[in-house]
C-alpha atoms as a PDB file:
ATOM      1  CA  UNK A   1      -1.975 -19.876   0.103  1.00  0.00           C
ATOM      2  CA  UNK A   2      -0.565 -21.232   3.157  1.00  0.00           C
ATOM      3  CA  UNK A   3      -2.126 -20.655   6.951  1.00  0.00           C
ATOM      4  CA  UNK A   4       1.028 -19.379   7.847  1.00  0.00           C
ATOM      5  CA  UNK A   5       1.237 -17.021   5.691  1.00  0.00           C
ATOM      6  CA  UNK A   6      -1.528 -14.925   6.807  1.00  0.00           C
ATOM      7  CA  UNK A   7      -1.027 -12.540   9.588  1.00  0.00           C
ATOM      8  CA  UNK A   8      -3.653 -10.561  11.442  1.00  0.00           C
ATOM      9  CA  UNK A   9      -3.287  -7.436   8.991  1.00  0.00           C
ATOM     10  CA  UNK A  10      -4.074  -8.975   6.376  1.00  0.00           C
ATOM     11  CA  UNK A  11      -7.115 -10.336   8.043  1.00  0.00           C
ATOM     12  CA  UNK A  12      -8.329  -7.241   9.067  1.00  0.00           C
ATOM     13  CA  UNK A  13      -7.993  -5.367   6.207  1.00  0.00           C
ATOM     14  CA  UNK A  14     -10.031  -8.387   4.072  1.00  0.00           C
ATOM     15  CA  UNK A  15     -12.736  -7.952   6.967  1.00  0.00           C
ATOM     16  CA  UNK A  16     -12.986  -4.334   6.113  1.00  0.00           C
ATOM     17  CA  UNK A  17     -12.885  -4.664   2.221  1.00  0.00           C
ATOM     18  CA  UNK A  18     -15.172  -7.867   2.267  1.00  0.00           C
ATOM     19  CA  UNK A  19     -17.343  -5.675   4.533  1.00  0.00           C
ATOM     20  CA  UNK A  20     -17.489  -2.701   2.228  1.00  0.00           C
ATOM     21  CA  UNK A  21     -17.837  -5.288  -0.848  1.00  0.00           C
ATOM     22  CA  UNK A  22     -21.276  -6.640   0.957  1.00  0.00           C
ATOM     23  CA  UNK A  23     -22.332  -3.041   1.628  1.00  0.00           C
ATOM     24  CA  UNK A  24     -21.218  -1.857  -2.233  1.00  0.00           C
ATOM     25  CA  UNK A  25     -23.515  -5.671  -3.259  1.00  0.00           C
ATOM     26  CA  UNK A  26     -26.242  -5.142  -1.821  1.00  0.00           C
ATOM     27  CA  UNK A  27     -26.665  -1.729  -3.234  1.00  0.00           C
ATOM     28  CA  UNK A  28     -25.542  -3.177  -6.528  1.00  0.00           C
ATOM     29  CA  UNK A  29     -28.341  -5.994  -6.890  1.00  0.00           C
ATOM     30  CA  UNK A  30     -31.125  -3.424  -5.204  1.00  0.00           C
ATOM     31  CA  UNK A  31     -30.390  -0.758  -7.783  1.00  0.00           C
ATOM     32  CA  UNK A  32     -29.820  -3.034 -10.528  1.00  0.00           C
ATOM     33  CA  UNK A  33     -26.506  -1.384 -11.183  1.00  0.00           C
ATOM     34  CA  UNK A  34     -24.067  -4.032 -12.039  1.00  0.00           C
ATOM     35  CA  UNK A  35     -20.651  -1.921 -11.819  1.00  0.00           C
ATOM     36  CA  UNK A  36     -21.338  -1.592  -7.780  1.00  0.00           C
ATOM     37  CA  UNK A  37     -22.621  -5.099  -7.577  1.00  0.00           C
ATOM     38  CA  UNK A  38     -19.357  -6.686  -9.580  1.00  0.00           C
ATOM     39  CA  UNK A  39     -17.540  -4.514  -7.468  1.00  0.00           C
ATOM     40  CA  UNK A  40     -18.670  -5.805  -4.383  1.00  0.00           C
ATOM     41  CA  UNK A  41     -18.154  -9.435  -5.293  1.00  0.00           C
ATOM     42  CA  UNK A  42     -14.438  -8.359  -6.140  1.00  0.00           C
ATOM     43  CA  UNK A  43     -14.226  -6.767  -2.490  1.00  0.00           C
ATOM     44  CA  UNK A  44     -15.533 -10.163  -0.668  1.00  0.00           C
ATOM     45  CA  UNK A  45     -13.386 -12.114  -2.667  1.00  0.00           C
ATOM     46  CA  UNK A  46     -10.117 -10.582  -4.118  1.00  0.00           C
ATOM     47  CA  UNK A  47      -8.492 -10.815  -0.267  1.00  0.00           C
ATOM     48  CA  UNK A  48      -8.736 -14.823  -0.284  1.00  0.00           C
ATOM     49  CA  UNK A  49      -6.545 -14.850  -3.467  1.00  0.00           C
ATOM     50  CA  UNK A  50      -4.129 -11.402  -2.252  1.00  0.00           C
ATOM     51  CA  UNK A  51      -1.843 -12.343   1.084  1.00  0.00           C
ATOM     52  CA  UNK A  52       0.054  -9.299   1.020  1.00  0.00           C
ATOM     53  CA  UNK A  53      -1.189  -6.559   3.071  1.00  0.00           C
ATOM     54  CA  UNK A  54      -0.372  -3.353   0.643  1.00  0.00           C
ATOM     55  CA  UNK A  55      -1.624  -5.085  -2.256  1.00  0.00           C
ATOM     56  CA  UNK A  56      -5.096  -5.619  -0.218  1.00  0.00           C
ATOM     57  CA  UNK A  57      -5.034  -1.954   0.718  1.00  0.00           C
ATOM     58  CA  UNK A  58      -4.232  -0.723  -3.107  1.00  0.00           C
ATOM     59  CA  UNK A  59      -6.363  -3.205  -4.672  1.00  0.00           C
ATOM     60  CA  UNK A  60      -9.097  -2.863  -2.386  1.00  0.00           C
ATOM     61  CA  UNK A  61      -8.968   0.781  -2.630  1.00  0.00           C
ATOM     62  CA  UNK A  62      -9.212   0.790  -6.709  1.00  0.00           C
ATOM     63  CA  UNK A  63     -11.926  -1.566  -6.359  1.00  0.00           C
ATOM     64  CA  UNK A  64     -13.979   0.772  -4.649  1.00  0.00           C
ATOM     65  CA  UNK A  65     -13.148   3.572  -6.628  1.00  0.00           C
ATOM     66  CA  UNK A  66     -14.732   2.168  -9.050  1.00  0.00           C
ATOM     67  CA  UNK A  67     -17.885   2.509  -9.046  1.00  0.00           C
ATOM     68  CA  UNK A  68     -17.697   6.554  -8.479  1.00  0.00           C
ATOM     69  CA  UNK A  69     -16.035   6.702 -11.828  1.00  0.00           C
ATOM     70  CA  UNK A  70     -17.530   4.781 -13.725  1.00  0.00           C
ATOM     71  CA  UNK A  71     -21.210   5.396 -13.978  1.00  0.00           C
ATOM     72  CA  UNK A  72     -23.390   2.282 -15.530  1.00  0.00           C
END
């Protein structure tokens, strides 16, 4: 992934997602639930690998979906 590519959108929505993916860890390893805790490691890191800004939204949004749906 180049710099140049990235643009602020896409930075702020990885903020938000990575954000939400350290909220959706921490309850995760507290809980011992490992669906919300895999989860949230997919929502700090899937927007390093992602550059465009509707795929961070959709993915992001299925990744913390989740969790409500399936119950481990």
């Amino acid at each position: 992934m180049d710099l140049s590519s990235l643009d602020m959108t896409s930075l702020l929505w990885g903020l938000l997602f990575g954000s939400i993916g350290m909220i959706y860890f921490v309850y995760g390893k507290k809980k011992g639930r490992p669906v919300p805790l895999i989860s949230g490691i997919a929502l700090m890191v899937f927007p390093y690998v992602v550059s465009n800004s509707i795929a961070i939204v959709l993915i992001g949004i299925l990744l913390m979906v989740v969790p409500y749906f399936i119950r481990y």
